[in-house]
PDB file of N, CA and C in Angstrom:
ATOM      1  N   UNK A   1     -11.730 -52.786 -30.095  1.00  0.00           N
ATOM      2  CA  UNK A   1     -11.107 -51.609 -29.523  1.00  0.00           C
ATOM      3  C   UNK A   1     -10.325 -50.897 -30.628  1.00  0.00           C
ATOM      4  N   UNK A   2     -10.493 -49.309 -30.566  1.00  0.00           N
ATOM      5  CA  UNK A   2     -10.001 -48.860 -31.966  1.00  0.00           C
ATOM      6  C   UNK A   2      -8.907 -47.991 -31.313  1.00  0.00           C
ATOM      7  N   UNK A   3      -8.064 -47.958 -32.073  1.00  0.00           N
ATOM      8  CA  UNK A   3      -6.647 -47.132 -31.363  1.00  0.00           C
ATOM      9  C   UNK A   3      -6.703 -45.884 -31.929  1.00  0.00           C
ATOM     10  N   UNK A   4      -6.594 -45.325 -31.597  1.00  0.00           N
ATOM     11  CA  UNK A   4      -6.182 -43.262 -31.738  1.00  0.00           C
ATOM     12  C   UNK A   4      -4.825 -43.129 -32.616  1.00  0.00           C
ATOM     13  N   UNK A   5      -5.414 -42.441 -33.157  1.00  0.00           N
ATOM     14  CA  UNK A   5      -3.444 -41.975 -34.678  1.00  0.00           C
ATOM     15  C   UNK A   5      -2.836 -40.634 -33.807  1.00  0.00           C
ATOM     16  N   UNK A   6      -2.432 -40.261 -34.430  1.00  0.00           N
ATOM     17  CA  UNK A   6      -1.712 -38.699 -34.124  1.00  0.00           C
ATOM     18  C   UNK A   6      -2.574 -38.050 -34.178  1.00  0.00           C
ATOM     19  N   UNK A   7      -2.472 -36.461 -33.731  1.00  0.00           N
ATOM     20  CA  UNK A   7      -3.080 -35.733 -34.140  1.00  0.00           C
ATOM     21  C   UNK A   7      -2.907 -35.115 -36.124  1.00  0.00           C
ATOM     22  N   UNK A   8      -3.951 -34.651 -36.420  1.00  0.00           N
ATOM     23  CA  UNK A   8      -3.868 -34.474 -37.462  1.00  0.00           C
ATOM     24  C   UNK A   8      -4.141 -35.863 -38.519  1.00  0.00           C
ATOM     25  N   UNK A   9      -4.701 -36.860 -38.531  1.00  0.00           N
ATOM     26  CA  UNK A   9      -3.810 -38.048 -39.144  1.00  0.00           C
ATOM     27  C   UNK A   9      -5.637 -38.278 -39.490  1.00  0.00           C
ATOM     28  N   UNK A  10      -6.401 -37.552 -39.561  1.00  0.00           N
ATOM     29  CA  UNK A  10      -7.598 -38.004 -40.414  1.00  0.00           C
ATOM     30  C   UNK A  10      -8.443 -37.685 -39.372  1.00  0.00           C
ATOM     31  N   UNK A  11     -10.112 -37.901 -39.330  1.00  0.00           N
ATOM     32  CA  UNK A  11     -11.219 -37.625 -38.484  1.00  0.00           C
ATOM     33  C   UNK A  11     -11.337 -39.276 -37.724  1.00  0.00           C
ATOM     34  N   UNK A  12     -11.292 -39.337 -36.454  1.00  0.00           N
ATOM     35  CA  UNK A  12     -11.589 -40.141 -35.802  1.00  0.00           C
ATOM     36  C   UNK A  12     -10.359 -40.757 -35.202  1.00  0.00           C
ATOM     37  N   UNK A  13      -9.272 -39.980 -35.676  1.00  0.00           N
ATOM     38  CA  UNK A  13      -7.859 -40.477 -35.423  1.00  0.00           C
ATOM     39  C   UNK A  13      -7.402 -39.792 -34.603  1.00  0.00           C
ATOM     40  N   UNK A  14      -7.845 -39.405 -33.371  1.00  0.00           N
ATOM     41  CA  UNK A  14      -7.067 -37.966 -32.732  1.00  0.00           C
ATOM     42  C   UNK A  14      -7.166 -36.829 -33.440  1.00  0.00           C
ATOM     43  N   UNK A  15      -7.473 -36.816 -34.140  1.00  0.00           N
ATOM     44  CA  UNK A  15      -7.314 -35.081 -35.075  1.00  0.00           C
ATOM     45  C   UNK A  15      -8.851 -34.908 -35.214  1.00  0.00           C
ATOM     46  N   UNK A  16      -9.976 -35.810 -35.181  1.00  0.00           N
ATOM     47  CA  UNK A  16     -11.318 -35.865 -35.419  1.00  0.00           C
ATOM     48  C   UNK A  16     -11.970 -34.493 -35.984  1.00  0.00           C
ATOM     49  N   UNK A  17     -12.819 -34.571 -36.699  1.00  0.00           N
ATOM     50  CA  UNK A  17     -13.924 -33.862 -37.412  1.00  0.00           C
ATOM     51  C   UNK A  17     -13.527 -31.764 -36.952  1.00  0.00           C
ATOM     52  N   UNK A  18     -11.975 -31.676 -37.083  1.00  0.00           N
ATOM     53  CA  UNK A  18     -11.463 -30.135 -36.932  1.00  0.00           C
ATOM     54  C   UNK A  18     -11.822 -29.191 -37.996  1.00  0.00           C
ATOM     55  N   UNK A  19     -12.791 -29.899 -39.022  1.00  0.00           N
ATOM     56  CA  UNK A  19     -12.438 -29.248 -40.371  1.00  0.00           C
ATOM     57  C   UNK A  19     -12.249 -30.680 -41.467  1.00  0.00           C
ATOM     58  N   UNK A  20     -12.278 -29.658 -42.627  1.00  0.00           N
ATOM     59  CA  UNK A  20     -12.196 -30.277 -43.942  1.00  0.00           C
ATOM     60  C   UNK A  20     -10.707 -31.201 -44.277  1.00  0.00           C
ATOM     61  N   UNK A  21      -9.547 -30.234 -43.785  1.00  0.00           N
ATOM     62  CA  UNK A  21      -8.259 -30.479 -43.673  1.00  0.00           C
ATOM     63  C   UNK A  21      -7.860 -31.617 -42.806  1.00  0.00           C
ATOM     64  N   UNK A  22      -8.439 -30.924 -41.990  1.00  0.00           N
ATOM     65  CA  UNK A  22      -7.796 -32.088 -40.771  1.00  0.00           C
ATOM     66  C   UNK A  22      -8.439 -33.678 -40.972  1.00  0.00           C
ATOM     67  N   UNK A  23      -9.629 -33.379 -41.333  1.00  0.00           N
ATOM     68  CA  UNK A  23     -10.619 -34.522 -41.434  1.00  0.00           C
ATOM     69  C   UNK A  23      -9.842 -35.300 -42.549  1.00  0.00           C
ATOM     70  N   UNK A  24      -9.436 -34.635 -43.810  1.00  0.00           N
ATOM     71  CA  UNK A  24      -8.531 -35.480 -44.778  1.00  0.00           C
ATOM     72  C   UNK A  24      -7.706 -36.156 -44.427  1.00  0.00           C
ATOM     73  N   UNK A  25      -6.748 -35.635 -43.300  1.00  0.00           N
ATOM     74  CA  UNK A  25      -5.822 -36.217 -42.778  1.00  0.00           C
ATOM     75  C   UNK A  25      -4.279 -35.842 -43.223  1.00  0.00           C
ATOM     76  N   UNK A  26      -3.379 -36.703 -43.882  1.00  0.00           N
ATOM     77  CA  UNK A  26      -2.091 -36.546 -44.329  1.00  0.00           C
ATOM     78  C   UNK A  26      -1.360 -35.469 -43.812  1.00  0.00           C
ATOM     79  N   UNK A  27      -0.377 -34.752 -44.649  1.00  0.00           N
ATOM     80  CA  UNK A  27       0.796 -33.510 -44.236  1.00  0.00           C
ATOM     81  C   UNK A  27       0.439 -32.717 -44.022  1.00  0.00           C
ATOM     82  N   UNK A  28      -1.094 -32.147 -44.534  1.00  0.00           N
ATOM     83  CA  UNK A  28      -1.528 -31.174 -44.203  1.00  0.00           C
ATOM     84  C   UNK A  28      -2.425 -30.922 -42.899  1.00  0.00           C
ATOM     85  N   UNK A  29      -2.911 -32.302 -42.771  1.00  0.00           N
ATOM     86  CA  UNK A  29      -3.803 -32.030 -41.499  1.00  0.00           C
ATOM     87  C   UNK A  29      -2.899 -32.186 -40.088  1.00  0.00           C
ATOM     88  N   UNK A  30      -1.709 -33.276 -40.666  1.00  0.00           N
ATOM     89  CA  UNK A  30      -0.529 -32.861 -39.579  1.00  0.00           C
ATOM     90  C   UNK A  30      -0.402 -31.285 -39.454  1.00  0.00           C
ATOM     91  N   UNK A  31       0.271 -30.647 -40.218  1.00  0.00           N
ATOM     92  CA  UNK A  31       0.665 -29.362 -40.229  1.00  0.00           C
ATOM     93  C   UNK A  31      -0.767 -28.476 -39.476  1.00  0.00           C
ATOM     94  N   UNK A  32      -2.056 -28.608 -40.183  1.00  0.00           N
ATOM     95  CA  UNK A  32      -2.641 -27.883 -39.165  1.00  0.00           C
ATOM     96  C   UNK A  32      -2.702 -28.140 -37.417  1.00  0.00           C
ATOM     97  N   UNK A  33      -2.846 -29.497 -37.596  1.00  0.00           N
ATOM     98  CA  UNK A  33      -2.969 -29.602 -36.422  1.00  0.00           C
ATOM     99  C   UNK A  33      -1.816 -28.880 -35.085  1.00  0.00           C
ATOM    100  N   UNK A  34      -0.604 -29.470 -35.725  1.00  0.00           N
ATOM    101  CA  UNK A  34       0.933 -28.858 -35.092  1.00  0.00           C
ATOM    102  C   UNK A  34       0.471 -27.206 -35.247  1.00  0.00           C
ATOM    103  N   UNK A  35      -0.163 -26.642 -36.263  1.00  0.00           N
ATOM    104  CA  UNK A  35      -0.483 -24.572 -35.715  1.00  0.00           C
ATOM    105  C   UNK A  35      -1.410 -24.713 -34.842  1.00  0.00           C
ATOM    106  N   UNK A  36      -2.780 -25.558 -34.873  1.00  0.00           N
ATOM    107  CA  UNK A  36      -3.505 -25.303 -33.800  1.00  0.00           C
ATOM    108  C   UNK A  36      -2.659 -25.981 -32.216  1.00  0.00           C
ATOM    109  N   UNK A  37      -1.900 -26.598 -32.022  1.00  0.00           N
ATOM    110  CA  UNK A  37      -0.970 -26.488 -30.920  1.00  0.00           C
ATOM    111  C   UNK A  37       0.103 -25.490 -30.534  1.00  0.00           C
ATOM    112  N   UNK A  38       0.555 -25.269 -31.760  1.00  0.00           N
ATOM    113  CA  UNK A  38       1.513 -23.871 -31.601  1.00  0.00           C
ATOM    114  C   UNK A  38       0.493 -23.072 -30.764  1.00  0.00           C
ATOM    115  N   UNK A  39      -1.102 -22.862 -31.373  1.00  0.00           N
ATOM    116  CA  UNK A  39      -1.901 -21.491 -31.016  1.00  0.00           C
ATOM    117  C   UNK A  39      -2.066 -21.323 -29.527  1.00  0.00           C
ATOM    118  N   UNK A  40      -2.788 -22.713 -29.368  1.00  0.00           N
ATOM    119  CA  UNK A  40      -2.645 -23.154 -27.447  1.00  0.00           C
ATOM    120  C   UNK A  40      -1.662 -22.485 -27.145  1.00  0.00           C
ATOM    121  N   UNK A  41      -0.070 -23.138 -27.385  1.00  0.00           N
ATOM    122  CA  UNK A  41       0.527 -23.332 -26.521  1.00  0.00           C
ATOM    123  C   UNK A  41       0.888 -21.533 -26.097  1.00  0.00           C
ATOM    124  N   UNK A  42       0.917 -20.760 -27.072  1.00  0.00           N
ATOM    125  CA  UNK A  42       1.136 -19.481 -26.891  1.00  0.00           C
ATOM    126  C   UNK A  42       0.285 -18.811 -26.149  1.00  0.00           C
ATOM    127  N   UNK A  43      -0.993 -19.480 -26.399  1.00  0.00           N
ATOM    128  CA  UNK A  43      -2.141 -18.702 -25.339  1.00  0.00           C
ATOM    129  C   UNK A  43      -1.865 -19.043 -24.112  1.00  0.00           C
ATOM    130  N   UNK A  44      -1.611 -20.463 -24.041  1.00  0.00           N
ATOM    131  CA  UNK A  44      -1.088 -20.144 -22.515  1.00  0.00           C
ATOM    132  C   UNK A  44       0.341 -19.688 -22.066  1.00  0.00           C
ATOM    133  N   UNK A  45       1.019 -19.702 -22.850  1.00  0.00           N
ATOM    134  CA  UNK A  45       2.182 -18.620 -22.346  1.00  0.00           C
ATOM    135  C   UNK A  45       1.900 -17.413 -22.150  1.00  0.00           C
ATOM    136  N   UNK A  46       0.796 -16.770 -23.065  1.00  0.00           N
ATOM    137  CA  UNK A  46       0.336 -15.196 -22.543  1.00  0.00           C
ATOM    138  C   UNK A  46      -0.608 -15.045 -21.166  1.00  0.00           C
ATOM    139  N   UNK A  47      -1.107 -16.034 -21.246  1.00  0.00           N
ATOM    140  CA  UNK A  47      -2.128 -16.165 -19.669  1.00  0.00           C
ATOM    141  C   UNK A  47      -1.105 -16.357 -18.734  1.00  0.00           C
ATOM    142  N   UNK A  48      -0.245 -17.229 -18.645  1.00  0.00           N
ATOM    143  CA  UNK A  48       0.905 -16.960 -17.307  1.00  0.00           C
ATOM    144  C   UNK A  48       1.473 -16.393 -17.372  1.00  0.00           C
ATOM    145  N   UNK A  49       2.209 -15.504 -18.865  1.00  0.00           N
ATOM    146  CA  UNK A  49       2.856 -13.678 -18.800  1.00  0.00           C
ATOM    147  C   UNK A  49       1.893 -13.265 -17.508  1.00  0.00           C
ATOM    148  N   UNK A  50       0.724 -12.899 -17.937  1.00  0.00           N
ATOM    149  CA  UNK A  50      -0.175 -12.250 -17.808  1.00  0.00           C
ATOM    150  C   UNK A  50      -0.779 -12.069 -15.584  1.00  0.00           C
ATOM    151  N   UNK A  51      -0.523 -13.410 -15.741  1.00  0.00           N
ATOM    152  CA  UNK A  51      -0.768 -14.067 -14.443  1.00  0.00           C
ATOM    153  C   UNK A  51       0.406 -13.285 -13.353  1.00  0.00           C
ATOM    154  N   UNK A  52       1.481 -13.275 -13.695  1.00  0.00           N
ATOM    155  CA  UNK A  52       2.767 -13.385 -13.203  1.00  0.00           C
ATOM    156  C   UNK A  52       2.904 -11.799 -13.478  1.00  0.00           C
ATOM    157  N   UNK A  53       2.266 -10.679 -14.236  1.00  0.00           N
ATOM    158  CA  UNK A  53       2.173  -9.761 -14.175  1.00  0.00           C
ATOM    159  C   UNK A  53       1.341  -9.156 -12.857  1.00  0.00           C
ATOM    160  N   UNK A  54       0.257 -10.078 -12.719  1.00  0.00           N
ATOM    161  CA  UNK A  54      -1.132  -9.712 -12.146  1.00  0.00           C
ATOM    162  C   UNK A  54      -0.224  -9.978 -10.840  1.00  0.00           C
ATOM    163  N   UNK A  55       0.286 -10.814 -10.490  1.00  0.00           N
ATOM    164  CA  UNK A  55       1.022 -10.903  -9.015  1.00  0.00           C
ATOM    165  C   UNK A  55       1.872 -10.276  -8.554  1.00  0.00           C
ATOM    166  N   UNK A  56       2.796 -10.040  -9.474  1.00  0.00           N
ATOM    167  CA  UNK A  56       3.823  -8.815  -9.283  1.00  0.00           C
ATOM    168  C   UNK A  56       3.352  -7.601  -9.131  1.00  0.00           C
ATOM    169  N   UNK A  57       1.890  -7.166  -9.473  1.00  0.00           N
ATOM    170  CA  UNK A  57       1.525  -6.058  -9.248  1.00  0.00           C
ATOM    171  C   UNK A  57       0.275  -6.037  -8.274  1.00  0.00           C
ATOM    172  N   UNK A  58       0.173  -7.036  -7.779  1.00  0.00           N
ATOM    173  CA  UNK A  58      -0.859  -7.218  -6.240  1.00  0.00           C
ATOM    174  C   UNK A  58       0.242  -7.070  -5.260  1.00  0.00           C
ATOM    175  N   UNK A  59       1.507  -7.548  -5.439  1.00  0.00           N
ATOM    176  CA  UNK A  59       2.451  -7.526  -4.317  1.00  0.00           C
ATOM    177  C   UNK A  59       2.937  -6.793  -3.777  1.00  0.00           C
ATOM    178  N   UNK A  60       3.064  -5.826  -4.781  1.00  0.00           N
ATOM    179  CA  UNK A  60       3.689  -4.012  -4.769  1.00  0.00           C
ATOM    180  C   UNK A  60       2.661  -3.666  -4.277  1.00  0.00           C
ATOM    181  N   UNK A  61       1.399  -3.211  -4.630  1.00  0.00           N
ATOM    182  CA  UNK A  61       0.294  -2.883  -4.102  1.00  0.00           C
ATOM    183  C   UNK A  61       0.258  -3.073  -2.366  1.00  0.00           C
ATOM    184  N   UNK A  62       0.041  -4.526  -2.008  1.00  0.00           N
ATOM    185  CA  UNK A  62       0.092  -4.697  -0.870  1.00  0.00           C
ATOM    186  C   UNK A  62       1.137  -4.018   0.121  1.00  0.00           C
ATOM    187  N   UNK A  63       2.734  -4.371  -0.884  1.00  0.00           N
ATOM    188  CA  UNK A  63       3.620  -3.772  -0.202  1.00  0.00           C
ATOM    189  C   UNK A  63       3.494  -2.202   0.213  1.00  0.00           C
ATOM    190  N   UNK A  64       2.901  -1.612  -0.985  1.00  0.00           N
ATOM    191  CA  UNK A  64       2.522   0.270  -0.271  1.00  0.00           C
ATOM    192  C   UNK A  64       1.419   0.276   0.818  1.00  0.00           C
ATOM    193  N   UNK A  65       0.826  -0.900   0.387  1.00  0.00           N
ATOM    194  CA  UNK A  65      -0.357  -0.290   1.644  1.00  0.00           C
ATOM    195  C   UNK A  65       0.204  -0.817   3.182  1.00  0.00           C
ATOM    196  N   UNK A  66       1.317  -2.139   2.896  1.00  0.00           N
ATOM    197  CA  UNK A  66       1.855  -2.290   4.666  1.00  0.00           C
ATOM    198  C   UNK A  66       2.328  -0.782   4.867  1.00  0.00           C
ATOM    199  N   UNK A  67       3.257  -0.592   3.860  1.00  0.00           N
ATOM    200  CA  UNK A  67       4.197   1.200   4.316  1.00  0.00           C
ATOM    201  C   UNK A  67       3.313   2.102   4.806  1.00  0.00           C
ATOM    202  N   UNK A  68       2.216   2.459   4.322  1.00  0.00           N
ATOM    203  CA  UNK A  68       1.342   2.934   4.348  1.00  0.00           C
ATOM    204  C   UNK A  68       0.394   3.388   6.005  1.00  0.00           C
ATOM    205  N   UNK A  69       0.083   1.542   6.207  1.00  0.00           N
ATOM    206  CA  UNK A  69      -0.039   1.403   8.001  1.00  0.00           C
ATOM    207  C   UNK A  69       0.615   1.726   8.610  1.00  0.00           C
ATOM    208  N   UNK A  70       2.355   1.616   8.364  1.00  0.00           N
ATOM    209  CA  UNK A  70       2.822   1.510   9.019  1.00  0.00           C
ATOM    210  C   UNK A  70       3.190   3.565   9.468  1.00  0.00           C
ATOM    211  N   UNK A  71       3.280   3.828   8.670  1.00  0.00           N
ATOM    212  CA  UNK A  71       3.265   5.345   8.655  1.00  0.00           C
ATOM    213  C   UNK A  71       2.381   5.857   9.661  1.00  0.00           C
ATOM    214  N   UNK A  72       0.778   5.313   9.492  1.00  0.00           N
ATOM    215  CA  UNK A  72      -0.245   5.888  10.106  1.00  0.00           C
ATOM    216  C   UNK A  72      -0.099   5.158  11.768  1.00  0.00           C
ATOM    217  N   UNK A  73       0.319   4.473  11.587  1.00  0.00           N
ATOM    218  CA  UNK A  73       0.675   3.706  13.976  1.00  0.00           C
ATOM    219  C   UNK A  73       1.656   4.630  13.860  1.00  0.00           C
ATOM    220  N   UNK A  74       2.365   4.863  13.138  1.00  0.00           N
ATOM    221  CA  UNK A  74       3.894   5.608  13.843  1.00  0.00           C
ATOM    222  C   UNK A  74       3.298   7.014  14.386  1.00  0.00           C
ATOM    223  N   UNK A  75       2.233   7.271  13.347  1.00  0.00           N
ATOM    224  CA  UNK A  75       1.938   8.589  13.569  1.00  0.00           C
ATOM    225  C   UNK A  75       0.613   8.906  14.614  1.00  0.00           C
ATOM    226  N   UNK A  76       0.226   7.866  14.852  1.00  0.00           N
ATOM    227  CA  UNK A  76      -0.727   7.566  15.818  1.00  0.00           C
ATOM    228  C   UNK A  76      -0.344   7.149  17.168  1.00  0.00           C
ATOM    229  N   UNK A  77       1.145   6.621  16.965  1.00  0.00           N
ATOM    230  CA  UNK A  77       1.180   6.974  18.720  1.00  0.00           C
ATOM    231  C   UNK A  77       2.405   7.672  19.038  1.00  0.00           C
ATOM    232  N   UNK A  78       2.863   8.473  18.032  1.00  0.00           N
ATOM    233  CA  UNK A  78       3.118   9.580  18.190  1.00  0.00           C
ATOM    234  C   UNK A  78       2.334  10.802  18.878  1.00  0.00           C
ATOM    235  N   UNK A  79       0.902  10.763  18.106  1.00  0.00           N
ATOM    236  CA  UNK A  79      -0.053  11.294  18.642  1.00  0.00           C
ATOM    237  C   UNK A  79      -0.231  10.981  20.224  1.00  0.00           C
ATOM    238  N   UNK A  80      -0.251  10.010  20.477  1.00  0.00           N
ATOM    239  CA  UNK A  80      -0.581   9.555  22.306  1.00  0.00           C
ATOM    240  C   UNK A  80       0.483   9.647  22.442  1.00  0.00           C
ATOM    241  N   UNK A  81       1.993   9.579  22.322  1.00  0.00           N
ATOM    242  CA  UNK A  81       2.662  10.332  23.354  1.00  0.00           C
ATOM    243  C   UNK A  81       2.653  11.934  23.530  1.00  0.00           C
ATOM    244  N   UNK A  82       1.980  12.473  23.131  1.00  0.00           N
ATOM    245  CA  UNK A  82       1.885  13.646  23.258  1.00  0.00           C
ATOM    246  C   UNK A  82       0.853  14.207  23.452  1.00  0.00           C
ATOM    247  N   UNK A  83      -0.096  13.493  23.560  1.00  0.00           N
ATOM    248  CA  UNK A  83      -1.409  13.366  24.552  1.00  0.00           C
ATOM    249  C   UNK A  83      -0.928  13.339  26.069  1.00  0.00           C
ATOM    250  N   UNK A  84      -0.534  11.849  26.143  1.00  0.00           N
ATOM    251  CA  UNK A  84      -0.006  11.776  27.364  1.00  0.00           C
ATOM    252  C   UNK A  84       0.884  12.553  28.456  1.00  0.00           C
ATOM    253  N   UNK A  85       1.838  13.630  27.374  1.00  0.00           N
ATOM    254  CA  UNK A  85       2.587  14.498  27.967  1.00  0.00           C
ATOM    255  C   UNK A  85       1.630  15.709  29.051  1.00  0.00           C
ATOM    256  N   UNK A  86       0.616  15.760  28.092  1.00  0.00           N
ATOM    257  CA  UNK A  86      -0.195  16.926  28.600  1.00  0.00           C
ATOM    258  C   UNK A  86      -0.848  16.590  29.797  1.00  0.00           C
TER     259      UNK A  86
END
């Protein structure tokens, strides 16, 4: 049974066959490895920016279109009471 290193720490060690660098292993393939996690981790901070944008602006949306209904019944049986008058 073969145990896993860090990332970065040579090819077959957790850091496996990323490249020339990484595959070497040592400070440097640490260091890449730690930017290619930095890179993730930012991508997904921009996908849940992004996400959390996308909801905040379905919500508003929705919210004009309840106002919206609600405008058109008011004004629709407005309409039938004044049908009905006649």
């Amino acid at each position: 049974m073969s145990q896993v290193g860090e990332f970065g720490s040579g090819a077959g060690k957790g850091g496996g066959g990323g490249g020339s660098i990484r595959e070497a292993g040592g400070s440097f393939g640490k260091m890449e490895a730690a930017h290619e996690e930095e890179y993730f981790h930012k991508q997904r901070q921009e996908q849940l920016r992004k996400l959390k944008e996308k909801q905040i602006h379905e919500k508003s949306f929705r919210e004009e279109a309840i106002k919206q209904h609600e405008d058109a019944i008011k004004r629709h049986a407005e309409a039938i009471k004044e049908l009905e008058k006649k």
